[in-house]
Protein backbone atom coordinates (compact mmCIF):
# COMPACT_ATOMS: atom_id res chain seq x y z
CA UNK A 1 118.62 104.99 110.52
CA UNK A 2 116.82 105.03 106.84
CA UNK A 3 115.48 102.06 105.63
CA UNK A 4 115.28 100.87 102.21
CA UNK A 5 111.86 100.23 101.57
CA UNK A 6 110.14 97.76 99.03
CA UNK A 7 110.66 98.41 95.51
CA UNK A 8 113.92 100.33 96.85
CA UNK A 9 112.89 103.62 97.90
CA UNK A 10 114.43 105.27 101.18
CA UNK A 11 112.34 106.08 103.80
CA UNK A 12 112.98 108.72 106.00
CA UNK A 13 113.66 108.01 109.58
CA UNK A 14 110.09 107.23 111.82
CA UNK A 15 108.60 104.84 113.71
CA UNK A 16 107.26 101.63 111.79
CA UNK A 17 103.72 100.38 112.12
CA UNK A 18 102.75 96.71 112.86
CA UNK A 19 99.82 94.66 112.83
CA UNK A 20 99.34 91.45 114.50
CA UNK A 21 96.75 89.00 115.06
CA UNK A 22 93.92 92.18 114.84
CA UNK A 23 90.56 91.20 114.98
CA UNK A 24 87.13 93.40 114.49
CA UNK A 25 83.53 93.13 113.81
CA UNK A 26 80.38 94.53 114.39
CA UNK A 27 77.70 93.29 117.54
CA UNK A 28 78.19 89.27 116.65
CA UNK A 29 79.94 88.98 113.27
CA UNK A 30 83.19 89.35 113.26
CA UNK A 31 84.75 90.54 109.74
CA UNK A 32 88.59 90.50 109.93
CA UNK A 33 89.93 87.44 111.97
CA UNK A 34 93.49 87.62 113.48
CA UNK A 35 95.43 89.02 110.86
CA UNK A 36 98.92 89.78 110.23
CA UNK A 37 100.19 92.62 107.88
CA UNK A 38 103.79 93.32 106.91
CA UNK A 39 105.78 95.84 108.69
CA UNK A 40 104.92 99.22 107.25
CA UNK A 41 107.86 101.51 107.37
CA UNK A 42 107.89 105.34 107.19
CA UNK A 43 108.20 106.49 103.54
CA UNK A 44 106.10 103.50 101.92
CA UNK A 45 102.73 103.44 100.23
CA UNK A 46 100.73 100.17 100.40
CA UNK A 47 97.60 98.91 98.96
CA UNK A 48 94.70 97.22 100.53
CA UNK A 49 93.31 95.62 97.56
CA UNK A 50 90.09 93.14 97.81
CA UNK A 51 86.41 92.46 96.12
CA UNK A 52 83.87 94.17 97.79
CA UNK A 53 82.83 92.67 101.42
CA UNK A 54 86.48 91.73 101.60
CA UNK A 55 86.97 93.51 105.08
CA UNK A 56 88.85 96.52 103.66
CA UNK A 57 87.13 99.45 104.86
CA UNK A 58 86.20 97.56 108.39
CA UNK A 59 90.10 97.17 108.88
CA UNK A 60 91.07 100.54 107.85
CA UNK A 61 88.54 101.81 110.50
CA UNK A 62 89.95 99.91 113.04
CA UNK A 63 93.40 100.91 111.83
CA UNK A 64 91.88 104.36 112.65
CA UNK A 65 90.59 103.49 116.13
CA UNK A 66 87.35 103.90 115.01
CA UNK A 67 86.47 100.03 114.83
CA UNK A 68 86.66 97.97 118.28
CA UNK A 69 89.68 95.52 117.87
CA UNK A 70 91.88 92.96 119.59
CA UNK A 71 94.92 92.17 119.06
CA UNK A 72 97.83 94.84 118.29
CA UNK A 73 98.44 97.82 116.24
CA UNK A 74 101.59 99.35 117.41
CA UNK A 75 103.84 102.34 115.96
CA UNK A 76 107.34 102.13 116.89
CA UNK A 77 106.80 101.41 120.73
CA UNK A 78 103.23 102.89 121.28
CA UNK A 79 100.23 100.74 121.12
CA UNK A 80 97.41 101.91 119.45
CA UNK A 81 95.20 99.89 120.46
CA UNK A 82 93.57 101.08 123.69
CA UNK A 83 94.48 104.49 123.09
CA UNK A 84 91.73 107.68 123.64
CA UNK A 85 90.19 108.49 119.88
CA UNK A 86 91.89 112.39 120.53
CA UNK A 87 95.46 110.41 121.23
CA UNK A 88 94.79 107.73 118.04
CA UNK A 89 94.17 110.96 115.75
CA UNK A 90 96.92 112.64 116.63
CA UNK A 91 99.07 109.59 115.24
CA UNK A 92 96.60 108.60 112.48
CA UNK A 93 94.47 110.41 110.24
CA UNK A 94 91.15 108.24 108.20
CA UNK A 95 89.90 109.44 105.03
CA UNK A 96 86.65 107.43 105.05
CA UNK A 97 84.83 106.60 101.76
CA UNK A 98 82.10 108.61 101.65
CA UNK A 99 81.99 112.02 102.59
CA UNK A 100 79.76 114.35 104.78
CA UNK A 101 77.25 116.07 102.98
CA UNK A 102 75.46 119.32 103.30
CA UNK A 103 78.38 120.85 105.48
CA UNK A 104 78.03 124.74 105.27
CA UNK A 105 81.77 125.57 104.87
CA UNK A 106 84.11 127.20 102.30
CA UNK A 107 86.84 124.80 100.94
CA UNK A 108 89.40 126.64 102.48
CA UNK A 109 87.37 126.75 106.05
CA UNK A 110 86.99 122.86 106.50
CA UNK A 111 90.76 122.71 105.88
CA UNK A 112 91.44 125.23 108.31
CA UNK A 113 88.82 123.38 110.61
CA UNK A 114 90.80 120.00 109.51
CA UNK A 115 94.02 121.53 110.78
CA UNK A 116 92.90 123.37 113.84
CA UNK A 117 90.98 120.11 114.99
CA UNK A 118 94.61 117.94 115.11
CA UNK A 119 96.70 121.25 116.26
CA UNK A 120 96.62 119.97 120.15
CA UNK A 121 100.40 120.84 121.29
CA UNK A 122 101.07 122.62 118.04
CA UNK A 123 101.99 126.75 119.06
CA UNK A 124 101.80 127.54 115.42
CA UNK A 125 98.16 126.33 115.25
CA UNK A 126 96.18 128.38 118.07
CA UNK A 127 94.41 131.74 118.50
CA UNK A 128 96.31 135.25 117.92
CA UNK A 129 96.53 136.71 114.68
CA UNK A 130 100.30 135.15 114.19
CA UNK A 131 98.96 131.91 114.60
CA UNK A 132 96.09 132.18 112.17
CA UNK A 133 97.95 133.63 109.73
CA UNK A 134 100.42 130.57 110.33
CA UNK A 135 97.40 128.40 109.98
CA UNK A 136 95.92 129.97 106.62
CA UNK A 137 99.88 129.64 105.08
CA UNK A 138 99.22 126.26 105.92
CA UNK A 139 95.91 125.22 104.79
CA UNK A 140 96.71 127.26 101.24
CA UNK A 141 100.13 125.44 100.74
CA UNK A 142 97.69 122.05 100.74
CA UNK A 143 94.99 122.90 98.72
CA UNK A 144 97.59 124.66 96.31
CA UNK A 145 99.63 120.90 96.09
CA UNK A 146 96.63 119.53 95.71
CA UNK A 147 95.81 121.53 92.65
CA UNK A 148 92.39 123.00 94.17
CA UNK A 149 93.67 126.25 95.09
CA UNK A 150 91.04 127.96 93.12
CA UNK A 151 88.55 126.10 94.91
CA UNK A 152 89.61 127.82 98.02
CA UNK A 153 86.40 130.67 98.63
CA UNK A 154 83.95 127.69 96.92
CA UNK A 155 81.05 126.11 99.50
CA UNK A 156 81.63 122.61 99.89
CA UNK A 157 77.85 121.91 98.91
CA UNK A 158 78.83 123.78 95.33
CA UNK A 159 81.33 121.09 94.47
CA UNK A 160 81.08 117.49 92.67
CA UNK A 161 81.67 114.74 94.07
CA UNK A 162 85.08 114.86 92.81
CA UNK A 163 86.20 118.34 93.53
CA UNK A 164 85.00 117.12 97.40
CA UNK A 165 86.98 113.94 97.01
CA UNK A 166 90.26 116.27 96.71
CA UNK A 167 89.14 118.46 99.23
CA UNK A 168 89.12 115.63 101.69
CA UNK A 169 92.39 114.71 100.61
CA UNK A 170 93.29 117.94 101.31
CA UNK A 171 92.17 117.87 104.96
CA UNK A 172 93.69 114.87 105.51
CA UNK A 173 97.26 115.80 104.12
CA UNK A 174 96.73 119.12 106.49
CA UNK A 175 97.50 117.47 109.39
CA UNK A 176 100.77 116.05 108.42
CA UNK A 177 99.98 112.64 110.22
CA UNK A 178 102.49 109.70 111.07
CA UNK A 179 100.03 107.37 109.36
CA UNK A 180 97.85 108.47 106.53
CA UNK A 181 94.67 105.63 105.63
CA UNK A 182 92.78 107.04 102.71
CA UNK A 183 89.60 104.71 101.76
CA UNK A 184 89.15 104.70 98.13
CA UNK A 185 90.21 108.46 97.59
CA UNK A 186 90.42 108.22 94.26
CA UNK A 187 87.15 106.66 92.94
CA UNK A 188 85.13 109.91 92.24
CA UNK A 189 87.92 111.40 90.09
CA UNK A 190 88.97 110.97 86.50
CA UNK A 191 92.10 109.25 85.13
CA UNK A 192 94.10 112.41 85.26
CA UNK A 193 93.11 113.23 88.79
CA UNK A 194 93.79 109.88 89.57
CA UNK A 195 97.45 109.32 88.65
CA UNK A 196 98.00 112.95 90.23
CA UNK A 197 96.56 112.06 93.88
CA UNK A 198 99.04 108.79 94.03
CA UNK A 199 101.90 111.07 92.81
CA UNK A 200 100.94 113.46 95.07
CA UNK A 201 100.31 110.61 98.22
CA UNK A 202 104.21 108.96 97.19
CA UNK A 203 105.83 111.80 97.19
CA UNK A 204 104.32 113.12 100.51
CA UNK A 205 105.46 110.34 101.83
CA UNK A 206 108.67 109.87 101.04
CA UNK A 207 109.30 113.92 101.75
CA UNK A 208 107.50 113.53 105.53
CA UNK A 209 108.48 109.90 106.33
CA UNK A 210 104.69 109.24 106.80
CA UNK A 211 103.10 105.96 106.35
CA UNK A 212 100.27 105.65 103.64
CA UNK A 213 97.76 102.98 102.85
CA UNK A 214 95.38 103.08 100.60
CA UNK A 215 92.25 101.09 99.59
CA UNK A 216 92.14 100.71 95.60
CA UNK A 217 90.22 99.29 93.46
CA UNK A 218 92.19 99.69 90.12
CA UNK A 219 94.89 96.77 89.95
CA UNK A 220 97.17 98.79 87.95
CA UNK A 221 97.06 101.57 89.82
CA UNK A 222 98.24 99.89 92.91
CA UNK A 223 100.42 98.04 90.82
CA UNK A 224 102.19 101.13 89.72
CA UNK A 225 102.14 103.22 92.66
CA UNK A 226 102.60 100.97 95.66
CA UNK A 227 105.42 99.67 97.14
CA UNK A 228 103.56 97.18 99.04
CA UNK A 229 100.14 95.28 98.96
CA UNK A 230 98.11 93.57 100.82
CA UNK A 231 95.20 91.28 99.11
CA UNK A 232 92.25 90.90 101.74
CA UNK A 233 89.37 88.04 100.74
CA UNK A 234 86.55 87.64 103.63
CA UNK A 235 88.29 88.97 105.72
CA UNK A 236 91.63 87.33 105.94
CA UNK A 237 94.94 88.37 104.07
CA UNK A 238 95.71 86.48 100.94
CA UNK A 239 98.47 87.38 99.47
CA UNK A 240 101.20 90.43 100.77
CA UNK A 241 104.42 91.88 98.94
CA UNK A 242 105.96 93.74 96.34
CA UNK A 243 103.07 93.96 93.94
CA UNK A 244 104.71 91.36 91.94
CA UNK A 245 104.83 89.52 94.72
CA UNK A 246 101.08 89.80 95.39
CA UNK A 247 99.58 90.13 92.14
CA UNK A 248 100.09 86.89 90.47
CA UNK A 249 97.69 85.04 88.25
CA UNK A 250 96.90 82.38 90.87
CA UNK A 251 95.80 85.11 93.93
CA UNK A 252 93.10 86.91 91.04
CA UNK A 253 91.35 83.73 90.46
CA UNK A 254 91.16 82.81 94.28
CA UNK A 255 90.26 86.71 95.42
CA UNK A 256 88.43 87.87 92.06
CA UNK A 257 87.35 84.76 90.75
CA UNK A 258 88.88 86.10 86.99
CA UNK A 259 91.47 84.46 84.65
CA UNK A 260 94.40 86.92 84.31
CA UNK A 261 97.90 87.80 82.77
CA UNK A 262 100.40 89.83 85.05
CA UNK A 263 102.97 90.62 82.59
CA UNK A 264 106.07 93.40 82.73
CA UNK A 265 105.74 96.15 80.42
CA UNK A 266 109.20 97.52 78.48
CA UNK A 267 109.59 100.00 81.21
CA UNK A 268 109.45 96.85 83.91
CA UNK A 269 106.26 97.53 85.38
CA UNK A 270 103.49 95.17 85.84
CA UNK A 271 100.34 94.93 83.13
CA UNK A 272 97.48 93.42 84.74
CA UNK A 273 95.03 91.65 81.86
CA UNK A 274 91.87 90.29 82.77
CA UNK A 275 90.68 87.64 79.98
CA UNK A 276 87.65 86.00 81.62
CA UNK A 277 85.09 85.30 84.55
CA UNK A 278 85.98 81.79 86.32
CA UNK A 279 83.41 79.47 87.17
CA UNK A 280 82.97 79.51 90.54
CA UNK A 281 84.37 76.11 91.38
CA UNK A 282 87.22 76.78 89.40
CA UNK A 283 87.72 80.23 91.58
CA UNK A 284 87.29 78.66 95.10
């Protein structure tokens, strides 16, 4: 069955992923503390939105199975929690924050490397010259949607720090994943690039029926391309939604200690005006 998704989009047909009561840490602190998300359904983007040392990049890796957890993370019927880290990738593929450096590769060879490494099971991913050639189709369909085609022959080490940022989007979208977690991947790259990697994100996700969530920094950029978010403050979840829902005068001041305005625009989206720095009793 579709669903109809926040903000009204349909989703395609796919397993939904929930989160409940997860905890994770590192040695004897623990960071996020039995939390709850909404149900993310297949075809939806969501925001993880938060001030820095918020927790958002220690849950994502744990969303990832690359954090220790308790708790449960399950899609559909399969619990992730517990799985192998070669099982947990096949479901779910982490764009981390920062990116390897000094990696002697052309673009087009780490997404072929990208693809081959999550091709387990896959008989148009393998060795022969059919599959390669399946493989390259592939890997140049992605960078092409991507819009860094003509990066393709271009060492990794040759690119800015933007140019990489797309590439590993690119490696990422490769693997056509059930569950997509990109940390910040759009903070390296200029307004234009910006709005073009959440186009590009939505409408991947509402063509594949794959589940994206995405750490943001820029309010009216998850605002305007989310259909859910998810406000994280040390380490426990705030305030969840529609984006209207979630971004609300009262949830800035507690999570960002700022006075705002969340207004609609003519064309009914939200506008997102910061005004002033709260004192810090009036922000706890």
């Amino acid at each position: 069955m579709s669903h109809t998704p926040l903000n009204g989009a349909v989703a395609h047909a796919g397993d939904a992923l929930q989160v409940r009561g997860l905890s994770t840490g590192y040695r004897d602190r623990q960071i996020i503390r039995q939390v709850d998300l909404p149900t993310f359904r297949p075809g939806e983007v969501h925001a993880l939105l938060g001030p820095n040392a918020a927790g958002k990049s220690t849950l994502m890796r744990a969303l990832a199975g690359l954090q220790p957890a308790t708790g449960s993370v399950r899609l559909g019927v399969q619990e992730l929690i517990g799985l192998s880290l070669a099982e947990h990738a096949r479901r779910v593929t982490y764009m981390p924050q920062t990116l390897p450096q000094g990696v002697a590769l052309s673009v087009l060879e780490s997404v072929l490397g990208a693809l081959r490494a999550s091709a387990t099971g896959d008989p148009a991913v393998g060795a022969g010259p059919a599959s390669h050639a399946a493989s390259e189709q592939r890997a140049v369909a992605i960078l092409e949607r991507v819009g860094i085609l003509h990066l393709a022959l271009e060492g990794l080490d040759h690119l800015s720090g933007g140019q990489r940022q797309l590439v590993s989007l690119a490696q990422s979208l490769v693997r056509e994943p059930r569950v997509l977690l990109l940390d910040e991947p759009i903070s390296a790259l200029d307004l234009q690039h910006q709005l073009r990697v959440m186009r590009l994100v939505q409408e991947l996700a509402r063509e594949r029926g794959m589940i994206a969530i995405l750490v943001l920094h820029d309010l009216q950029i998850a605002a305007r391309w989310s259909d859910g978010v998810v406000m994280l403050s040390q380490g426990a979840v705030v305030a969840m939604g529609t984006p209207a829902e979630a971004i609300t005068p009262a949830t800035l001041a507690r999570v960002y200690g700022v006075q705002a305005r969340v207004e609609h625009c003519s064309r009914g989206g939200l506008q997102i005006m910061v005004d002033d720095v709260l004192p810090a009793e009036a922000a706890a």
